[in-house]
N, C-alpha and C. Protein backbone atom coordinates (compact mmCIF):
# COMPACT_ATOMS: atom_id res chain seq x y z
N UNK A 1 -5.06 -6.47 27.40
CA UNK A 1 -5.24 -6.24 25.97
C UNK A 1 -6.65 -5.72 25.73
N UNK A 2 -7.24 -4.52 24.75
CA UNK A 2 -8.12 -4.22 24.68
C UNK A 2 -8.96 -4.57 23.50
N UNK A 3 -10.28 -4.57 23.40
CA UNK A 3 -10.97 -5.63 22.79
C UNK A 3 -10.52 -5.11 20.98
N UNK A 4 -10.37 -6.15 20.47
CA UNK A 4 -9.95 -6.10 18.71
C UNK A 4 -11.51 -6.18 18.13
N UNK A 5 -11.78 -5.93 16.59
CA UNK A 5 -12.50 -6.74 15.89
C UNK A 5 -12.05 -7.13 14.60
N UNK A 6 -12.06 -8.40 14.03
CA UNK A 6 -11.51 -8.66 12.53
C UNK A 6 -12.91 -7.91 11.72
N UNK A 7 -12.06 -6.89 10.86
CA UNK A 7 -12.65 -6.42 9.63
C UNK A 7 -12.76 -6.91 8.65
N UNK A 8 -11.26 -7.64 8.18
CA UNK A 8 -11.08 -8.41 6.94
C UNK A 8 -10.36 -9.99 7.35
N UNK A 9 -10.90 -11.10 6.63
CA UNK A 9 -10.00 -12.30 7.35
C UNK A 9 -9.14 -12.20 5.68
N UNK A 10 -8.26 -13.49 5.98
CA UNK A 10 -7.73 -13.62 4.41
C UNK A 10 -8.60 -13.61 3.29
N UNK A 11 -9.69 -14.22 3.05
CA UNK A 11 -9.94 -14.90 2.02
C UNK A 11 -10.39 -12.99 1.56
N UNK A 12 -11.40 -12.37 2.26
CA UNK A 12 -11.92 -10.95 1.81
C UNK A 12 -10.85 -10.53 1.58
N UNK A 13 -9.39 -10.28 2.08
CA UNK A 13 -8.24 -9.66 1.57
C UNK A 13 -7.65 -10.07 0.29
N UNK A 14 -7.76 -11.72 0.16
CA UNK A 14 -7.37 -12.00 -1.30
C UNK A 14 -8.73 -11.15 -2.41
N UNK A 15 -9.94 -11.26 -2.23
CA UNK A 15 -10.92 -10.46 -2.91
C UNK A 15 -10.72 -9.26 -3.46
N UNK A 16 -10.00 -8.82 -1.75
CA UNK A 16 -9.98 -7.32 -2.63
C UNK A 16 -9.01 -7.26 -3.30
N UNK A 17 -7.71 -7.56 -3.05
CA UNK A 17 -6.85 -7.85 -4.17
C UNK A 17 -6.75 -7.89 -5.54
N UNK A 18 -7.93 -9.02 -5.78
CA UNK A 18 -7.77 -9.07 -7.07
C UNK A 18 -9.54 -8.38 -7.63
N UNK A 19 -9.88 -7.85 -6.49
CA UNK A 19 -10.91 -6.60 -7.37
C UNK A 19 -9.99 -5.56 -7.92
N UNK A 20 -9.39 -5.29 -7.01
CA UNK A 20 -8.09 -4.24 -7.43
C UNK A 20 -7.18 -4.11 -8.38
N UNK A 21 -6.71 -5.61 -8.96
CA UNK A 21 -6.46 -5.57 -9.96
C UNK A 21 -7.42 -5.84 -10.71
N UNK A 22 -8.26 -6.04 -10.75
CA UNK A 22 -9.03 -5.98 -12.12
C UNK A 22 -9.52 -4.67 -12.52
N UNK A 23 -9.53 -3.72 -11.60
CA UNK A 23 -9.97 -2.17 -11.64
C UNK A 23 -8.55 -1.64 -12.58
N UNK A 24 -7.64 -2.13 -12.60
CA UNK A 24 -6.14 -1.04 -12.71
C UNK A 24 -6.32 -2.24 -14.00
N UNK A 25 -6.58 -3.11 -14.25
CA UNK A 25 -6.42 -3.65 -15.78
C UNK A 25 -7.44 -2.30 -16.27
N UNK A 26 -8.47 -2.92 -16.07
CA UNK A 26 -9.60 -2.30 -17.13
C UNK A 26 -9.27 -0.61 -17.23
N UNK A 27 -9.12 -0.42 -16.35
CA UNK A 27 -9.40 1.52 -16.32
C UNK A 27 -8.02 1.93 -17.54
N UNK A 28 -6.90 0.81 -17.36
CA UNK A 28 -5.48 1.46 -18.00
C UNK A 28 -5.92 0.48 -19.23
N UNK A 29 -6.69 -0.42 -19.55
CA UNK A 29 -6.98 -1.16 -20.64
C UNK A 29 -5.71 -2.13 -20.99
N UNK A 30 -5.24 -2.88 -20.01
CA UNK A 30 -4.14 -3.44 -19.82
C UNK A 30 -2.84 -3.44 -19.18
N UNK A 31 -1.92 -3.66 -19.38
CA UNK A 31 -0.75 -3.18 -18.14
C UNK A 31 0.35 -2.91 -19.28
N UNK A 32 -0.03 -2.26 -20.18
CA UNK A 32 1.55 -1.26 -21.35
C UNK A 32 1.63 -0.01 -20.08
N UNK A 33 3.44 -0.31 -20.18
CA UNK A 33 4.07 0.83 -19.39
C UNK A 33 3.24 0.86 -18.14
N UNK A 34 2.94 -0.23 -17.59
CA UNK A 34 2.18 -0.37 -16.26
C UNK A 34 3.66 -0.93 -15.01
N UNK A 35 3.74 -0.18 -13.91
CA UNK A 35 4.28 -0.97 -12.94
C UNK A 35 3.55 -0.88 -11.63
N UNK A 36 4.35 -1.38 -10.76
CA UNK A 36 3.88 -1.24 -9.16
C UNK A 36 4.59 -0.98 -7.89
N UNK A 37 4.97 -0.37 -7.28
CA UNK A 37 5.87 0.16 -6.29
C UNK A 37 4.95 0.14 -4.98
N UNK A 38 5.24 -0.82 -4.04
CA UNK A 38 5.19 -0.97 -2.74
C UNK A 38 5.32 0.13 -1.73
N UNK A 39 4.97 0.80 -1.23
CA UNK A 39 5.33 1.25 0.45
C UNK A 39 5.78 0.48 1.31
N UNK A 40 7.21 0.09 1.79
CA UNK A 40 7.70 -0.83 2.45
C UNK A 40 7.05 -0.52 4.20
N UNK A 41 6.84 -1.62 4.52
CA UNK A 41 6.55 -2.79 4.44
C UNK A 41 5.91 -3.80 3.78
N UNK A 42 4.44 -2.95 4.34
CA UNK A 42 3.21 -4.26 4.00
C UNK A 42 3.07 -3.61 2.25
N UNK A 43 2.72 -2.47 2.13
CA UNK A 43 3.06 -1.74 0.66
C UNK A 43 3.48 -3.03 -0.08
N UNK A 44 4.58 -3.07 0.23
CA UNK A 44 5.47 -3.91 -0.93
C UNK A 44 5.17 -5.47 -0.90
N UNK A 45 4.42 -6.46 -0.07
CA UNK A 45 3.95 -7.14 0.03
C UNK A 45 2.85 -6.99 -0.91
N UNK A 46 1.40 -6.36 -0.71
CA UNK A 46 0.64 -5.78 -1.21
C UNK A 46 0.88 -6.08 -2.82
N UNK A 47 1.82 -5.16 -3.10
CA UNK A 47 2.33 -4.91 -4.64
C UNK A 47 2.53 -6.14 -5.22
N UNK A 48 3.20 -7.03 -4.26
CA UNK A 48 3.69 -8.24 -5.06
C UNK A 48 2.40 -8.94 -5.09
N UNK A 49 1.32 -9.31 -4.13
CA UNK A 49 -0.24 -9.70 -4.73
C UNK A 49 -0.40 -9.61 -5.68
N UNK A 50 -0.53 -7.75 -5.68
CA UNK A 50 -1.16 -7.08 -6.60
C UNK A 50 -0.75 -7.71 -8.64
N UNK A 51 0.44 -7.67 -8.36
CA UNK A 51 1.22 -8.28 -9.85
C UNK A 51 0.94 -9.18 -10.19
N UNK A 52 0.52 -10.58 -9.00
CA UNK A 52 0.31 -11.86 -9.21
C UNK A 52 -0.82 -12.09 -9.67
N UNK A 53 -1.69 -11.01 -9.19
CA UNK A 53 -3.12 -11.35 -9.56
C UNK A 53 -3.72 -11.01 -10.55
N UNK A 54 -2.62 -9.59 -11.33
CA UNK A 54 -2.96 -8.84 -12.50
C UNK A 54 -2.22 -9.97 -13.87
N UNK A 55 -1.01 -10.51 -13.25
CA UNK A 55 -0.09 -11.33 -14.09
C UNK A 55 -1.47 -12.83 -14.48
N UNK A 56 -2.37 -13.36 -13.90
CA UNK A 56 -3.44 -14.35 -13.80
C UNK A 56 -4.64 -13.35 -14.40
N UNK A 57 -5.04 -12.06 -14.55
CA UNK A 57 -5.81 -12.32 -15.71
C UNK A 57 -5.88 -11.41 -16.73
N UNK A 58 -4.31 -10.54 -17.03
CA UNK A 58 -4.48 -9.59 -17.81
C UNK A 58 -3.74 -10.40 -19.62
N UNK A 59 -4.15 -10.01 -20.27
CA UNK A 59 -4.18 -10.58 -21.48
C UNK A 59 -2.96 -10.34 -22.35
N UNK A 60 -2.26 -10.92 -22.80
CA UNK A 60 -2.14 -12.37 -22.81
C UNK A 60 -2.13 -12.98 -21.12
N UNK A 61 -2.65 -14.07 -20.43
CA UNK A 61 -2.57 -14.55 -19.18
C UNK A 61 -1.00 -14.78 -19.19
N UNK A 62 -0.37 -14.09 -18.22
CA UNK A 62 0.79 -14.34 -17.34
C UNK A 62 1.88 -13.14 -17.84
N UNK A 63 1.42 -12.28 -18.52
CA UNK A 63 2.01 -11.01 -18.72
C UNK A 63 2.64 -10.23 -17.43
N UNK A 64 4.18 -10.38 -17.37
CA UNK A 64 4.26 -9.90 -16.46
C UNK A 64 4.34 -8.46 -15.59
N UNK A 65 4.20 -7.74 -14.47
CA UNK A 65 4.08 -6.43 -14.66
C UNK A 65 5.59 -6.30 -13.29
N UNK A 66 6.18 -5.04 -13.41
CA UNK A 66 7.46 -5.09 -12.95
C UNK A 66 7.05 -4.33 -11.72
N UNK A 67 7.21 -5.29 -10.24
CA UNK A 67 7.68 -4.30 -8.80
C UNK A 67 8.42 -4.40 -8.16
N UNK A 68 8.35 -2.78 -7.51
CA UNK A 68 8.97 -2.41 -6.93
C UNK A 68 9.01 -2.38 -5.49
N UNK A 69 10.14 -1.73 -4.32
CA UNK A 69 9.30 -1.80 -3.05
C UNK A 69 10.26 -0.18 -3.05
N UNK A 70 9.66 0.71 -1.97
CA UNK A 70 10.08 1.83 -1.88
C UNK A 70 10.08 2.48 -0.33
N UNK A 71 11.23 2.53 0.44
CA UNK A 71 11.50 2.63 1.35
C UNK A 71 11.08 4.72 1.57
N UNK A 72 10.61 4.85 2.55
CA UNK A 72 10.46 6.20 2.22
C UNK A 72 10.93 7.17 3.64
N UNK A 73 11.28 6.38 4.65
CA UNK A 73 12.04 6.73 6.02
C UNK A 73 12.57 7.51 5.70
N UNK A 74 14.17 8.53 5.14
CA UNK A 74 14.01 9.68 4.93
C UNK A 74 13.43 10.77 4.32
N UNK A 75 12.18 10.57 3.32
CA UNK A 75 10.99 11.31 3.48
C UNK A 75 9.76 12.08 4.39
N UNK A 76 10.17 11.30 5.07
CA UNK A 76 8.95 11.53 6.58
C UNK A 76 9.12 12.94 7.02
N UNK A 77 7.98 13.45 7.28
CA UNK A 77 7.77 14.77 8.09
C UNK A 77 8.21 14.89 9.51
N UNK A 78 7.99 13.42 9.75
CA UNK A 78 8.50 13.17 11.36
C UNK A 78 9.32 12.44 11.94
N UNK A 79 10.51 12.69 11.26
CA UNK A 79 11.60 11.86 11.16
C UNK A 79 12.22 11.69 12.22
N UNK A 80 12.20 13.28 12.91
CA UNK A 80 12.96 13.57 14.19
C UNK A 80 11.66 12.91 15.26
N UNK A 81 10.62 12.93 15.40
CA UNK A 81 9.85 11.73 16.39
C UNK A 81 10.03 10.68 15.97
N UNK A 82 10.34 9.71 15.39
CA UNK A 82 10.92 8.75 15.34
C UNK A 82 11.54 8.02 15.95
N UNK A 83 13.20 8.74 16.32
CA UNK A 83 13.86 8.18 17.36
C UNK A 83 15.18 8.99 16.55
N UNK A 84 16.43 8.79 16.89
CA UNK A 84 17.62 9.63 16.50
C UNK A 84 18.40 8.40 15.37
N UNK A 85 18.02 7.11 15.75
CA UNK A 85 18.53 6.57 14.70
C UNK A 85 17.53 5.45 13.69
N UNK A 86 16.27 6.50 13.27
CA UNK A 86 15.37 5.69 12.14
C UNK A 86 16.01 4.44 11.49
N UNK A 87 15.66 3.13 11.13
CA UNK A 87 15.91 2.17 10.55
C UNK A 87 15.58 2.89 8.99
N UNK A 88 16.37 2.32 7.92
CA UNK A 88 16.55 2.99 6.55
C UNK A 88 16.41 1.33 5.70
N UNK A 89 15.56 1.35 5.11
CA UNK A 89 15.77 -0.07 4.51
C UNK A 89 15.92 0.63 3.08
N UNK A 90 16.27 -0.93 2.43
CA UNK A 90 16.22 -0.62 1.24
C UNK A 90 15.47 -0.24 -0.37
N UNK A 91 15.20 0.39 -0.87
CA UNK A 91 14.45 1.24 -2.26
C UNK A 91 15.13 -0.27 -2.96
N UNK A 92 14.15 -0.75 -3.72
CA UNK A 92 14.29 -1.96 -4.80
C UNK A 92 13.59 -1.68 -5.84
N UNK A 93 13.47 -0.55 -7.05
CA UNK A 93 13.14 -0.45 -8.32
C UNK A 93 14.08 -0.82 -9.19
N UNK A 94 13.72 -1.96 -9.88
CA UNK A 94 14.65 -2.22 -11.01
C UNK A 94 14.17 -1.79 -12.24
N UNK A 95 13.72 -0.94 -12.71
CA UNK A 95 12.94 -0.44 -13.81
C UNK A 95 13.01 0.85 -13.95
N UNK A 96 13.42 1.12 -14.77
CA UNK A 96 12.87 3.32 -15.05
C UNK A 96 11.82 3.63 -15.00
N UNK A 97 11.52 4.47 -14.52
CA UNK A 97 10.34 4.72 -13.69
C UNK A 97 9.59 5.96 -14.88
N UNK A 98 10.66 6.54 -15.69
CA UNK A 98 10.55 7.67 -16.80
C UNK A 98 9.18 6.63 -17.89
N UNK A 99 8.21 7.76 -17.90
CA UNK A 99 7.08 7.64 -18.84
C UNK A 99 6.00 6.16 -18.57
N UNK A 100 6.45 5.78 -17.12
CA UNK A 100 5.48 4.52 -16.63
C UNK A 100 4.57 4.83 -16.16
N UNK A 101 3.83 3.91 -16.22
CA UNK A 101 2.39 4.73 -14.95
C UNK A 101 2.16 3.89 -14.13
N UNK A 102 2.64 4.15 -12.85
CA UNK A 102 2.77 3.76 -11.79
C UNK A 102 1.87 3.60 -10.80
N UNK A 103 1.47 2.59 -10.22
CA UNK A 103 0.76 2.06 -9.14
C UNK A 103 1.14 1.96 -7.88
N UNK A 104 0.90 3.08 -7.00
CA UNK A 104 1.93 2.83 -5.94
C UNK A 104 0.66 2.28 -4.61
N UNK A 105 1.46 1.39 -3.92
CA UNK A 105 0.58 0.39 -3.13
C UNK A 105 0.72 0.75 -1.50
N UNK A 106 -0.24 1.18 -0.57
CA UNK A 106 -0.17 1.27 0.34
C UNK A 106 -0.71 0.00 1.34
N UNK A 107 -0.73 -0.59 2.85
CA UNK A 107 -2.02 -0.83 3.36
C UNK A 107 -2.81 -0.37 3.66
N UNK A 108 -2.22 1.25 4.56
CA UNK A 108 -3.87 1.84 4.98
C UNK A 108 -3.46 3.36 4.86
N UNK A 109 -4.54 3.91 3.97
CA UNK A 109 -4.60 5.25 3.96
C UNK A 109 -5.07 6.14 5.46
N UNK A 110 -4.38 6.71 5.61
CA UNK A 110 -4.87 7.46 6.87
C UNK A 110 -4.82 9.13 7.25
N UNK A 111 -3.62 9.62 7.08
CA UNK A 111 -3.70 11.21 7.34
C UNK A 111 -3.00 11.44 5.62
N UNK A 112 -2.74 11.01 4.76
CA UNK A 112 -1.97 11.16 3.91
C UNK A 112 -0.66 11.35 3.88
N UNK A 113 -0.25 11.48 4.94
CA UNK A 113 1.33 12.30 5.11
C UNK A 113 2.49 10.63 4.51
N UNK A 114 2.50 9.70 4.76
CA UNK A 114 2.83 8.62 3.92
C UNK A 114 3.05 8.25 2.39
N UNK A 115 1.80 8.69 2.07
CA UNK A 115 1.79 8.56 0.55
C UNK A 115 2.43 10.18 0.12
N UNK A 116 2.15 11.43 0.54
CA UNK A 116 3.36 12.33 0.22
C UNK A 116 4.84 12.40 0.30
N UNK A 117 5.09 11.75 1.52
CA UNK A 117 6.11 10.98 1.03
C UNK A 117 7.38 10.16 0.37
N UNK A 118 6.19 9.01 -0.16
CA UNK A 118 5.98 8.22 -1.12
C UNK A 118 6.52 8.99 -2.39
N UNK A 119 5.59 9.91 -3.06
CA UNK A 119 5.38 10.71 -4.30
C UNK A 119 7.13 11.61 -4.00
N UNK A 120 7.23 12.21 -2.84
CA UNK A 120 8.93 12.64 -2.92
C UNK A 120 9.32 11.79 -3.44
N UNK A 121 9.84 10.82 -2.72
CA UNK A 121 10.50 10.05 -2.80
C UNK A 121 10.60 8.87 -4.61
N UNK A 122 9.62 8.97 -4.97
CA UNK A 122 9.06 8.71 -6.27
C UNK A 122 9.82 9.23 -7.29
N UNK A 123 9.47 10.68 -7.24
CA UNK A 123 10.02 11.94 -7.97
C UNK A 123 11.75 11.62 -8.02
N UNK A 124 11.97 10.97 -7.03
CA UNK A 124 13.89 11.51 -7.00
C UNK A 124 13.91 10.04 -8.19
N UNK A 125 13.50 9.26 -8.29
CA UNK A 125 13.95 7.91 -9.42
C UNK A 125 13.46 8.26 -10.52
N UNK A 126 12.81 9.01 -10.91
CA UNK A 126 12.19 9.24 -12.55
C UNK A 126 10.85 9.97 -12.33
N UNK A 127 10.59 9.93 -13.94
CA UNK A 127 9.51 11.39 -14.24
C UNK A 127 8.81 9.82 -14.43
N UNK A 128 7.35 9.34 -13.81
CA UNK A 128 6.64 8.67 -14.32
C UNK A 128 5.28 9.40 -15.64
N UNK A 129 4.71 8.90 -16.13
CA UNK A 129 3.34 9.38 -16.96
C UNK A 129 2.48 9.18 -15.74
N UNK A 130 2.08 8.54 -15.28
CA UNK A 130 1.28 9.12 -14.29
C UNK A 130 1.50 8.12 -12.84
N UNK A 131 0.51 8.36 -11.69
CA UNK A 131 1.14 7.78 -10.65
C UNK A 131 -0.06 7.55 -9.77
N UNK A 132 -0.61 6.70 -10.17
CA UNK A 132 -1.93 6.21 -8.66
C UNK A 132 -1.81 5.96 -7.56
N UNK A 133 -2.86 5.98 -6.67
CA UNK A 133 -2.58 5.11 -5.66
C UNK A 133 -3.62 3.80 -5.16
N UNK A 134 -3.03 2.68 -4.89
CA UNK A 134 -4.30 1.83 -4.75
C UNK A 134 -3.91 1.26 -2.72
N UNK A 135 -4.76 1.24 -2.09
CA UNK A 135 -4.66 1.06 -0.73
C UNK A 135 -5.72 -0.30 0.00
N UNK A 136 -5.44 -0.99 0.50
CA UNK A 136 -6.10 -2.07 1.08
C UNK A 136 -7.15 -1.07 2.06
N UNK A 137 -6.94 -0.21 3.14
CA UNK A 137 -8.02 0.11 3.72
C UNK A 137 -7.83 1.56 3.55
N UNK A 138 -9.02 2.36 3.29
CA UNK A 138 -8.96 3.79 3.25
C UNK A 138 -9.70 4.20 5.05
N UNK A 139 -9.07 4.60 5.63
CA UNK A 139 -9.74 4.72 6.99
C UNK A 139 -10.49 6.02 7.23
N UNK A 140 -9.91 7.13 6.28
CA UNK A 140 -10.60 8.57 6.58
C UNK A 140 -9.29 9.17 7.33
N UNK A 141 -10.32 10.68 7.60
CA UNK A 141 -9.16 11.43 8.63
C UNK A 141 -7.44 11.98 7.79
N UNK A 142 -8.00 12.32 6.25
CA UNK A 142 -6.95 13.22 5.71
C UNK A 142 -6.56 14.37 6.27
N UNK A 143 -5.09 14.81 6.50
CA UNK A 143 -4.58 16.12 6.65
C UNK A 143 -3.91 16.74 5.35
N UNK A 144 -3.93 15.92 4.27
CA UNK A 144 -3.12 15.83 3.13
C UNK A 144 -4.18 16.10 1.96
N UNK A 145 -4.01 16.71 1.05
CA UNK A 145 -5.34 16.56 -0.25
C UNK A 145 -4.96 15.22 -0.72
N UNK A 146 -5.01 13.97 -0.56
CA UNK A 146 -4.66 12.66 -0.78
C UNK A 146 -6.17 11.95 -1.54
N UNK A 147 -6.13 11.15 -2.23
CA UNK A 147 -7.18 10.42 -2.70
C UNK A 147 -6.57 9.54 -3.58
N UNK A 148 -6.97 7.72 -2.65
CA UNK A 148 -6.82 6.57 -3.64
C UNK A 148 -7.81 6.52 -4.67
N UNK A 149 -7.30 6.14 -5.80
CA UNK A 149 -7.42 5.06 -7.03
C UNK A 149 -8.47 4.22 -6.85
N UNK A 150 -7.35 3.61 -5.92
CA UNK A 150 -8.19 2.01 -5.79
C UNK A 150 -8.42 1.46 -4.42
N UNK A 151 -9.47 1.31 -3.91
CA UNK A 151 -9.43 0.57 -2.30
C UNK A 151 -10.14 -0.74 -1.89
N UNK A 152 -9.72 -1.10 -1.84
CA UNK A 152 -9.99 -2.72 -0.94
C UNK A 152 -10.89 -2.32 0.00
N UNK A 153 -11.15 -1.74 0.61
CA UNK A 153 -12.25 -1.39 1.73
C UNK A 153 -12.33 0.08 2.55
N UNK A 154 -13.00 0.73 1.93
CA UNK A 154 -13.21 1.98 2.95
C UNK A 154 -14.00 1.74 4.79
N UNK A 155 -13.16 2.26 5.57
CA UNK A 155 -13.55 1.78 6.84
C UNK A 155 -13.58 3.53 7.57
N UNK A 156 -14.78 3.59 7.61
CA UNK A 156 -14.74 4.92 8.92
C UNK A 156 -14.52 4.47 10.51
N UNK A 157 -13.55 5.41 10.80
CA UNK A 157 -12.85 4.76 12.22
C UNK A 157 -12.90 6.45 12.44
N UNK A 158 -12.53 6.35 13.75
CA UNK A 158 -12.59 7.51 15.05
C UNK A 158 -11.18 7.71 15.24
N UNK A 159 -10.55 8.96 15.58
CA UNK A 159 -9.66 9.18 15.74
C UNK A 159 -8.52 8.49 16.77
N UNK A 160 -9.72 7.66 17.82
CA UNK A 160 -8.38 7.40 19.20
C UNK A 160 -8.61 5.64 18.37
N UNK A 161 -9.20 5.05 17.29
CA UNK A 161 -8.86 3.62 17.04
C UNK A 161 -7.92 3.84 16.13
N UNK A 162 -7.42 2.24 15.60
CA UNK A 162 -6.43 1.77 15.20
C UNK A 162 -6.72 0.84 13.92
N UNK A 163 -6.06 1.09 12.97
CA UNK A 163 -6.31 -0.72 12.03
C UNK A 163 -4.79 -1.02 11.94
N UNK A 164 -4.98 -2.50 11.98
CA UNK A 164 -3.83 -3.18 11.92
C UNK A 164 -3.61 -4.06 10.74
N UNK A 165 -3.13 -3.81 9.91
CA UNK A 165 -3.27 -5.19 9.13
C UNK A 165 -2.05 -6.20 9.13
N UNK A 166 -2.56 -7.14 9.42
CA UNK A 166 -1.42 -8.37 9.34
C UNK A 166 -1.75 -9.57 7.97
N UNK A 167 -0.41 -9.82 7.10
CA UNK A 167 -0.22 -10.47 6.28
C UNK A 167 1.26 -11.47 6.54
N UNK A 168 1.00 -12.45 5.69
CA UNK A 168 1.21 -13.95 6.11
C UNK A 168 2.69 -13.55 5.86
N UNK A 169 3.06 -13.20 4.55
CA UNK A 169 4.83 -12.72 4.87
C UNK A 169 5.39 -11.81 5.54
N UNK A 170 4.55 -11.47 6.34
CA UNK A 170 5.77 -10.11 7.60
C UNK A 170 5.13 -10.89 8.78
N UNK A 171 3.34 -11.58 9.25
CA UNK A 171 3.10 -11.70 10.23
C UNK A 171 2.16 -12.64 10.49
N UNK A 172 2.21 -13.93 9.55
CA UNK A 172 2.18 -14.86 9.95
C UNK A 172 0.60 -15.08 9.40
N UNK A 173 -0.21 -14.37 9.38
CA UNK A 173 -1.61 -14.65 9.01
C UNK A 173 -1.79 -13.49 8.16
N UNK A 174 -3.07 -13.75 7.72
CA UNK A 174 -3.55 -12.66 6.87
C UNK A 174 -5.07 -12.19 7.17
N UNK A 175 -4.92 -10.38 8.64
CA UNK A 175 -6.07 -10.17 8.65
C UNK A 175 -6.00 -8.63 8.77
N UNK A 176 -7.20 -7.74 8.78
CA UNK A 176 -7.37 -6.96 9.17
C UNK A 176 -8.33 -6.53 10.89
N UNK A 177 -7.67 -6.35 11.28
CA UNK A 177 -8.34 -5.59 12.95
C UNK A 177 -8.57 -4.22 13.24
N UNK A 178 -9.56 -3.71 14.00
CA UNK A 178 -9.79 -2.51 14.17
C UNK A 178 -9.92 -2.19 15.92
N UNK A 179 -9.65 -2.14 16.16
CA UNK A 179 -8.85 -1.80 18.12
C UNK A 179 -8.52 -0.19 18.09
N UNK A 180 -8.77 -0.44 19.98
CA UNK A 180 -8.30 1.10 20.50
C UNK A 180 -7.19 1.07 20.63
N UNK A 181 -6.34 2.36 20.18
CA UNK A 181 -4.90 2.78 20.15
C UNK A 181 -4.96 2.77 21.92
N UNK A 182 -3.62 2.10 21.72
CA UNK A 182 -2.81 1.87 22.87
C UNK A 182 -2.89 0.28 23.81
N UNK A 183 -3.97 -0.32 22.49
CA UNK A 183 -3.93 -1.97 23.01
C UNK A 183 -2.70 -2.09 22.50
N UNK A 184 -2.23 -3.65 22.36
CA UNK A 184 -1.03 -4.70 22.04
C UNK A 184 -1.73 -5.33 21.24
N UNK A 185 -1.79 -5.00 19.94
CA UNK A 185 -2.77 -5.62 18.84
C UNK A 185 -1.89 -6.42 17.80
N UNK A 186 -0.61 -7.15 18.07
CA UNK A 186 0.52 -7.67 17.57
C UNK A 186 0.88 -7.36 16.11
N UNK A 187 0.76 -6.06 15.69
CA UNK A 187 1.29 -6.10 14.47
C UNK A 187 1.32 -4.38 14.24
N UNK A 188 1.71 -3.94 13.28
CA UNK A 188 1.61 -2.69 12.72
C UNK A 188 0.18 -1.72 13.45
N UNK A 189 0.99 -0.57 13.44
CA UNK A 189 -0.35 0.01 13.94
C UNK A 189 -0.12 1.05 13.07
N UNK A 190 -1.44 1.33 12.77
CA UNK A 190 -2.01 3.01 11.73
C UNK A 190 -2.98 4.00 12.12
């Protein structure tokens, strides 16, 4: 196994969290016609934070805000590297998506090609009013004209490393790591 380092433990991940929502209260001056749509996996994990933490201090306290999770596997540019039979999960928006302004939640920004996507895939459920993006780590290294909203931590990394982030409902803890691609860094790799 090749050497890891923790970037973020939980408690800095709950931080940024709810810096994050407090950025998407204030900037939208509350959460009218506010939702949140996940990038499945960690995305949609993410999102559901994200609501909990905006639902604890946006005004009236416990106002709730509606998410989503958004599967985007036949979107992908690289569908065919993949494998011949991609896993397809399921798109869970229960809300019209027409004239909302949407928060869509990544973990880690990286070449952009994800969050484009995303925005397809967006487009086919409704015309939103507008459509952000807020991301736990921005790593660099766009191929995409892409730019988050909102970030939990900008991290400059090198092309042959890795961030991993692991959270407590898909993987048991809640951290961020930064490792060379092609360790066994037990969780998601980006």
């Amino acid at each position: 196994m090749q050497a890891t380092s923790q970037i973020l433990n939980a408690e800095a991940i709950r931080r940024a969290v709810t810096r994050i929502a407090h950025e998407i209260v204030e900037r939208h001056g509350g959460t009218d016609r506010l939702a949140i749509i996940g990038i499945r996996t960690r995305g949609a994990v993410l999102a559901e934070r994200l609501a909990q933490a905006i639902r604890q201090l946006a005004p009236p306290v416990g106002t709730s805000v509606p998410v989503g999770a958004l599967d985007i596997t036949l979107y992908r540019d690289d569908l065919t590297a993949i494998g011949p039979n991609p896993v397809v999960h399921q798109t869970e928006i229960p809300f019209e998506l027409d004239d909302r302004r949407i928060i869509l939640v990544d973990d880690v920004l990286y070449t952009g090609r994800t969050v484009r996507a995303a925005l397809d895939a967006l487009i086919d459920y409704g015309r939103p009013a507008l459509i952000q993006l807020a991301v736990l780590v921005d790593r660099g290294h766009r191929e995409l004209p892409i730019r988050p909203d909102y970030v939990g931590k900008n991290l400059p990394t090198a092309p042959g490393e890795i961030v991993v982030v692991h959270l407590t409902e898909t993987d048991g803890t809640d951290d961020i790591v930064l490792g060379a691609a092609g360790g066994d860094h037990g969780g998601l790799t980006t």
